[in-house]
C-alpha atoms as a PDB file:
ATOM      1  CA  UNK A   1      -3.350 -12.845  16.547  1.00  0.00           C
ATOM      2  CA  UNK A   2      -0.163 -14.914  15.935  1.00  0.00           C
ATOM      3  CA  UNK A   3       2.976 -13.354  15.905  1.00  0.00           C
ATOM      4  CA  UNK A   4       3.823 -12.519  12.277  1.00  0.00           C
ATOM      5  CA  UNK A   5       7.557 -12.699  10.362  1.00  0.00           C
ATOM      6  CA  UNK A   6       8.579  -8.542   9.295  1.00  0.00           C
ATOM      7  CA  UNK A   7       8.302  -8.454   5.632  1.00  0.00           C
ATOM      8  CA  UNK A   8      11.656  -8.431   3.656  1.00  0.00           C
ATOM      9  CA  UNK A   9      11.998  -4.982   1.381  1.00  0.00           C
ATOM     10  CA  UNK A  10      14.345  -3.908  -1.205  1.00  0.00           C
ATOM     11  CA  UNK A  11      15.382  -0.782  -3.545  1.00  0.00           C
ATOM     12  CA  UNK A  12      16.052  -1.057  -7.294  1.00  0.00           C
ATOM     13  CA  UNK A  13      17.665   1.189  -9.548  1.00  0.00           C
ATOM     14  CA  UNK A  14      15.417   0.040 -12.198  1.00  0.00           C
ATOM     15  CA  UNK A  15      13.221   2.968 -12.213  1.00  0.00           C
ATOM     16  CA  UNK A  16      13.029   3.157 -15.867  1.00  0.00           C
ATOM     17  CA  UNK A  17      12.901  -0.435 -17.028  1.00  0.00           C
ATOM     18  CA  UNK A  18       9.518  -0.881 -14.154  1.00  0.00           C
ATOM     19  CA  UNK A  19       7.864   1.857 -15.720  1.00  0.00           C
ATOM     20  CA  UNK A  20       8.016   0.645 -19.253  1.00  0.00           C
ATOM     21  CA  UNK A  21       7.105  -2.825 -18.710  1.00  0.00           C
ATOM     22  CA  UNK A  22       4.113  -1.885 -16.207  1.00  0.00           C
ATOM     23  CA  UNK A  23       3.068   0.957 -18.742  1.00  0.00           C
ATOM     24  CA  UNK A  24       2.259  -2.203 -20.843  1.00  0.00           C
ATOM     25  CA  UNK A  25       0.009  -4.083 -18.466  1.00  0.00           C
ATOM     26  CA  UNK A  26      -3.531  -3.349 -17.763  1.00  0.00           C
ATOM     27  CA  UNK A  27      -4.505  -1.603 -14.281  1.00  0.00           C
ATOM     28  CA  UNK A  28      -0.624  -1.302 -13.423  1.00  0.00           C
ATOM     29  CA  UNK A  29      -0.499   2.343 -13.836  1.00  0.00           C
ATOM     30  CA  UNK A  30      -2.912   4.521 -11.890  1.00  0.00           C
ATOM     31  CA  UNK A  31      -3.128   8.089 -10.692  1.00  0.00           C
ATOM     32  CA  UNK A  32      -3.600   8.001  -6.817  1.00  0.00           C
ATOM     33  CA  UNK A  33      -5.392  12.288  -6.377  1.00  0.00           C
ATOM     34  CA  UNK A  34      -3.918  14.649  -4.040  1.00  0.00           C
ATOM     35  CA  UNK A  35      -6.129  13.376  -0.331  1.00  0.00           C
ATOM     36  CA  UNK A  36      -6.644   9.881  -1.281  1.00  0.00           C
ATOM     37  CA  UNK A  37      -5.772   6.025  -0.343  1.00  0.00           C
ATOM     38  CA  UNK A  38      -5.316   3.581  -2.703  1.00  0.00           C
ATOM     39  CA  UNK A  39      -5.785   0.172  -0.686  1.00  0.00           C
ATOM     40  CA  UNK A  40      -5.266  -3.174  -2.991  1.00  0.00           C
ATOM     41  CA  UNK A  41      -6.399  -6.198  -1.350  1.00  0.00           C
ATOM     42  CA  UNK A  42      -4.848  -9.414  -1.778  1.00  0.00           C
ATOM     43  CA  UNK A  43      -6.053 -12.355  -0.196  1.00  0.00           C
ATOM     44  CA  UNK A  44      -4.083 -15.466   0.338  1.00  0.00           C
ATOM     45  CA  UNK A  45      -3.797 -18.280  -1.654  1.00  0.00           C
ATOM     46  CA  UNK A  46      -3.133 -21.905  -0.934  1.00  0.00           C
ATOM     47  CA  UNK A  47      -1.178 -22.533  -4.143  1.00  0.00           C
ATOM     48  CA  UNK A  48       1.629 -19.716  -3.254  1.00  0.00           C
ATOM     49  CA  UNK A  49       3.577 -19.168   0.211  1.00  0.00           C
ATOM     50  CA  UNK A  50       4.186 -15.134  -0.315  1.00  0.00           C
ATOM     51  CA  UNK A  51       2.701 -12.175  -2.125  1.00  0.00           C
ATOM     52  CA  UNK A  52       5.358  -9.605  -3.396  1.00  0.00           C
ATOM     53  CA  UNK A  53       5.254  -5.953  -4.611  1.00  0.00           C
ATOM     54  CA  UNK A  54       7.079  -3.732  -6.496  1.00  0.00           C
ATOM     55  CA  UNK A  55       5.839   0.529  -7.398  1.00  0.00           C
ATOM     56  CA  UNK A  56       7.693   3.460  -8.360  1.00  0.00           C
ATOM     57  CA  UNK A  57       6.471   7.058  -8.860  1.00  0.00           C
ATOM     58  CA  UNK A  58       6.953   9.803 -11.460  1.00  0.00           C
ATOM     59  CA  UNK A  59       8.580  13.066  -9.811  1.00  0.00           C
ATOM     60  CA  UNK A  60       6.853  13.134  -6.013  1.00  0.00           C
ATOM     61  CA  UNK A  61       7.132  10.605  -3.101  1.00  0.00           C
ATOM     62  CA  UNK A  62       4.029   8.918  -1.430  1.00  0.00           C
ATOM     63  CA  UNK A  63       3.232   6.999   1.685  1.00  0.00           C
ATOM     64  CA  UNK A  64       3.370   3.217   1.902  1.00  0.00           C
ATOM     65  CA  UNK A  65       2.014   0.968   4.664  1.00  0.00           C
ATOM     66  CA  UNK A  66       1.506  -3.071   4.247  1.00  0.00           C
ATOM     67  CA  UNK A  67      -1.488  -4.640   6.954  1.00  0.00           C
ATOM     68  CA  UNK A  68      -3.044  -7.888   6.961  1.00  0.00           C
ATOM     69  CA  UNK A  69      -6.610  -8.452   7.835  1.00  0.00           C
ATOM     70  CA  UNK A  70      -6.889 -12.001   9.341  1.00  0.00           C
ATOM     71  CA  UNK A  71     -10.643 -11.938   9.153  1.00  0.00           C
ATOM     72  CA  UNK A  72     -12.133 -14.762   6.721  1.00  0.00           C
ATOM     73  CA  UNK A  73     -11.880 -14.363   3.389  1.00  0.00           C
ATOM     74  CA  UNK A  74     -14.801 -13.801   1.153  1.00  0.00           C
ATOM     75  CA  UNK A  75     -13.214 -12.814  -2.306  1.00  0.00           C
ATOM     76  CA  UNK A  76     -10.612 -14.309  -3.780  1.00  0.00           C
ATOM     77  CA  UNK A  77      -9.631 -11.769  -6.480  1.00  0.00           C
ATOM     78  CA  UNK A  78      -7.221  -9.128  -6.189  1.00  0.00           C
ATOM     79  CA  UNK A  79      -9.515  -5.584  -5.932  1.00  0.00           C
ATOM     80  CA  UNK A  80      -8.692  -1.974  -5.827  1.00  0.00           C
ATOM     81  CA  UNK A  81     -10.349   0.576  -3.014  1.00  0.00           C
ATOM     82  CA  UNK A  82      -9.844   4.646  -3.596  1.00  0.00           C
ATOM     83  CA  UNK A  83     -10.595   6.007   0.152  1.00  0.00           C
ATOM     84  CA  UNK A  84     -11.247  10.026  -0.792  1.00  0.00           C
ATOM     85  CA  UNK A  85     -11.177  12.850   1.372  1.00  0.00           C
ATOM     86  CA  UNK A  86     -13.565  15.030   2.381  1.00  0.00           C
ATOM     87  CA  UNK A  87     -13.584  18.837   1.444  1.00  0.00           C
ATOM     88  CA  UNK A  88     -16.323  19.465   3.929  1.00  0.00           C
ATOM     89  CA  UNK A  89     -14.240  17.489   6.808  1.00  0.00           C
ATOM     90  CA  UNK A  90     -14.241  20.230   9.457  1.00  0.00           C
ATOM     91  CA  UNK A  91     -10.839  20.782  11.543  1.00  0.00           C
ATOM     92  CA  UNK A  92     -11.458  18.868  14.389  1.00  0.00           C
ATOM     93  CA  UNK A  93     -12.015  15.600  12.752  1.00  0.00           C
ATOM     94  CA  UNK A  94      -8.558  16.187  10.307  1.00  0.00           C
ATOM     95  CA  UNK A  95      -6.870  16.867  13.332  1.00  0.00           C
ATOM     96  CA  UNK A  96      -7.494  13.627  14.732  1.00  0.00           C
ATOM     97  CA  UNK A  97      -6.991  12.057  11.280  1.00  0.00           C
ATOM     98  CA  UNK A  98      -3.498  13.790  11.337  1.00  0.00           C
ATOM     99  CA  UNK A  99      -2.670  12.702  15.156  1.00  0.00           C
ATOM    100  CA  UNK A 100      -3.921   9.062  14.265  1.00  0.00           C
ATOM    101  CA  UNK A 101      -2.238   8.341  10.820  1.00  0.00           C
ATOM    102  CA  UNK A 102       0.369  10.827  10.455  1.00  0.00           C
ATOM    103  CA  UNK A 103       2.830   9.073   7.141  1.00  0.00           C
ATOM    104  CA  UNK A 104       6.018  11.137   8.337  1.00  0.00           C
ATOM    105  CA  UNK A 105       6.004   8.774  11.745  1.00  0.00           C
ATOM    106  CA  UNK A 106       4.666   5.824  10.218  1.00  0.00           C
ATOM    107  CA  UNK A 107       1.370   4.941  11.717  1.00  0.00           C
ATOM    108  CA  UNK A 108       0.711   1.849  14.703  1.00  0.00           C
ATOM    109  CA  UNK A 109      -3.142   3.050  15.474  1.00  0.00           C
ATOM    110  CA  UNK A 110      -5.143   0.214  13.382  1.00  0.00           C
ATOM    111  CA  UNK A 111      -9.210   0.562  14.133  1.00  0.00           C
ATOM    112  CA  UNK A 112      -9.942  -2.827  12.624  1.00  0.00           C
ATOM    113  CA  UNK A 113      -9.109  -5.730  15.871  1.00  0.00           C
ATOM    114  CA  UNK A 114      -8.368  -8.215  12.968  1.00  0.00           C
ATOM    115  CA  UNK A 115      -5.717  -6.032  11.293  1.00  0.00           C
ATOM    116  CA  UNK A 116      -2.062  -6.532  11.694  1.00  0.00           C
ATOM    117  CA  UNK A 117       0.604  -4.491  10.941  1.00  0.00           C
ATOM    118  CA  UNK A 118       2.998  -5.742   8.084  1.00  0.00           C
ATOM    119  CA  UNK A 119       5.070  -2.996   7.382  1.00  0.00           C
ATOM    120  CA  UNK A 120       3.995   1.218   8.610  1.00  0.00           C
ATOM    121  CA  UNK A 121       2.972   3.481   6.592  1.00  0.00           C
ATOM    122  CA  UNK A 122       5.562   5.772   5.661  1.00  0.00           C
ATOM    123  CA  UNK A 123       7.006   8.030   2.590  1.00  0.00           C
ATOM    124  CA  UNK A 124       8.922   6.423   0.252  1.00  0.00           C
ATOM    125  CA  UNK A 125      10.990   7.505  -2.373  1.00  0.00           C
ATOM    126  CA  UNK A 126       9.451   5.777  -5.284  1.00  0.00           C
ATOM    127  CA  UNK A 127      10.386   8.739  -7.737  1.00  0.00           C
ATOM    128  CA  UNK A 128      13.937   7.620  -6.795  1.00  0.00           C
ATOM    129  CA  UNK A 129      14.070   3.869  -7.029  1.00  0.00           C
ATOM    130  CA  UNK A 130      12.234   0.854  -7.158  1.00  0.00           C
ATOM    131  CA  UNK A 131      10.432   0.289  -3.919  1.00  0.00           C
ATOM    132  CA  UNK A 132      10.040  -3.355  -3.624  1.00  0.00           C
ATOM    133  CA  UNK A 133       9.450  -5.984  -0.963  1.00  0.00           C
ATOM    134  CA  UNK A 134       7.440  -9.521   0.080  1.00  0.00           C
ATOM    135  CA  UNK A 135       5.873 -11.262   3.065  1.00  0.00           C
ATOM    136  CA  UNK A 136       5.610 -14.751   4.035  1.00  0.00           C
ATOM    137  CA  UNK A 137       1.701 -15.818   4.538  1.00  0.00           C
ATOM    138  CA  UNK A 138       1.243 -15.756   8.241  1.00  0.00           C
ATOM    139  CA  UNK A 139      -2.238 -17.900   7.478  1.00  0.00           C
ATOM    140  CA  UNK A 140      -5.310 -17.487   5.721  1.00  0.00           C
ATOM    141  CA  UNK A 141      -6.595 -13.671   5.090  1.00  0.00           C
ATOM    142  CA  UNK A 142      -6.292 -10.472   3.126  1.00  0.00           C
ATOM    143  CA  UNK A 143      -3.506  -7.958   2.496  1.00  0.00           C
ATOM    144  CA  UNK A 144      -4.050  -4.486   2.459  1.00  0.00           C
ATOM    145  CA  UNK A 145      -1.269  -2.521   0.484  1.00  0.00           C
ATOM    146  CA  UNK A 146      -2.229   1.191   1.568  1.00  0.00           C
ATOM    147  CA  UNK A 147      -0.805   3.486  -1.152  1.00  0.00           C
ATOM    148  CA  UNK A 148      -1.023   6.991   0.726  1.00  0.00           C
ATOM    149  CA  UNK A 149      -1.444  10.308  -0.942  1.00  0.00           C
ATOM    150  CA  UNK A 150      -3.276  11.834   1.651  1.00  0.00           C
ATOM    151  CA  UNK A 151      -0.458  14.584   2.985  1.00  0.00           C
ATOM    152  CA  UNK A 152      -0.330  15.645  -0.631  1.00  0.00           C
ATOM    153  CA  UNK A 153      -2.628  18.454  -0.520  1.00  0.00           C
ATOM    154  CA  UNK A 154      -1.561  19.717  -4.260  1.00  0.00           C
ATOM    155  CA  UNK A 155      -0.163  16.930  -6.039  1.00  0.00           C
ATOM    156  CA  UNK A 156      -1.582  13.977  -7.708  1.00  0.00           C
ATOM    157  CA  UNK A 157       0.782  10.675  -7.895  1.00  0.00           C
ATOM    158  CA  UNK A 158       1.127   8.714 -10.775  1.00  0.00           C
ATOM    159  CA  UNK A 159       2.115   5.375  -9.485  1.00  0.00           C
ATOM    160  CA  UNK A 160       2.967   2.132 -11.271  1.00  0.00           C
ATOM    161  CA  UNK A 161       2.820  -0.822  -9.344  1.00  0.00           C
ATOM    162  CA  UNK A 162       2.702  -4.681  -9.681  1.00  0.00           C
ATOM    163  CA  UNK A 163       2.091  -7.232  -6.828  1.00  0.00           C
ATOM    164  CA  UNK A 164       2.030 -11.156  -7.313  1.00  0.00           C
ATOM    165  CA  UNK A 165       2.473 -14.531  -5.557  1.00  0.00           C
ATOM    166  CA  UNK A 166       5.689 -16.591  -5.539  1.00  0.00           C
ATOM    167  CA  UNK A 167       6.501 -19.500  -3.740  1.00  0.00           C
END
């Protein structure tokens, strides 16, 4: 894999003014359950040089982690995948989960040989402030933003979030 450019991120103060307009779009608001990853895939496009995102939180934190999957691209539209956990997980296997993906360290174990790390998974205090950010297109594939809830084991997240293309 080519050596890829670290994504450029940013705070806003705009907590407010996000949520209102994004409570107005379709999709942009979603609650992300207590155990769960939300993963939104966006492939690349040839018409734009960047994909950008921007998510806040109501009243709780939650994990964010930015990958890119250089394998080729068979859909072109932006999708949503909920990963849920498993009540009948015995301890062993969360205790690997926990020593492989742990959010408070930020996570560098990928599974997937065509996945590259963006930007680690870690908490962020969206409940706070704006989280924002963008990344150049390092070539043709899919981005996988990884909203993480998984730590939370008694809180669901409401998150709003927007991502698009610019130039």
């Amino acid at each position: 894999m080519p050596v890829v450019k670290p994504a450029s991120t940013w705070t806003s103060g705009s907590l407010k003014e996000l949520k209102t307009n994004l409570q107005q779009e379709k999709g942009a608001v979603v609650k992300v359950y207590r155990g769960n990853i939300m993963t939104v895939h966006v492939p690349t496009v040839a018409e734009y040089q960047r994909v950008c995102w921007e998510f806040a939180t109501d009243n709780y934190d939650i994990g964010f982690g930015v990958y890119f999957d250089w394998s080729p691209i068979t859909n072109y539209a932006i999708t949503v995948h909920i990963s849920e956990s498993s009540d009948d997980e015995d301890e062993e296997e969360q205790e690997e989960l926990a020593n492989v993906a742990d959010v408070e360290k930020g996570c560098k174990v990928t599974v997937n040989t065509n996945l590259g790390e963006i930007l680690p998974m870690y908490r962020q205090d969206s409940h706070h402030a704006v989280q924002g950010g963008s990344h150049e297109f390092p070539g043709e594939g899919t981005y996988l933003l990884k909203f993480d809830n998984s730590y939370s084991l008694w809180r669901n997240k409401t998150l709003y979030y927007r991502v698009y293309y610019s130039n």
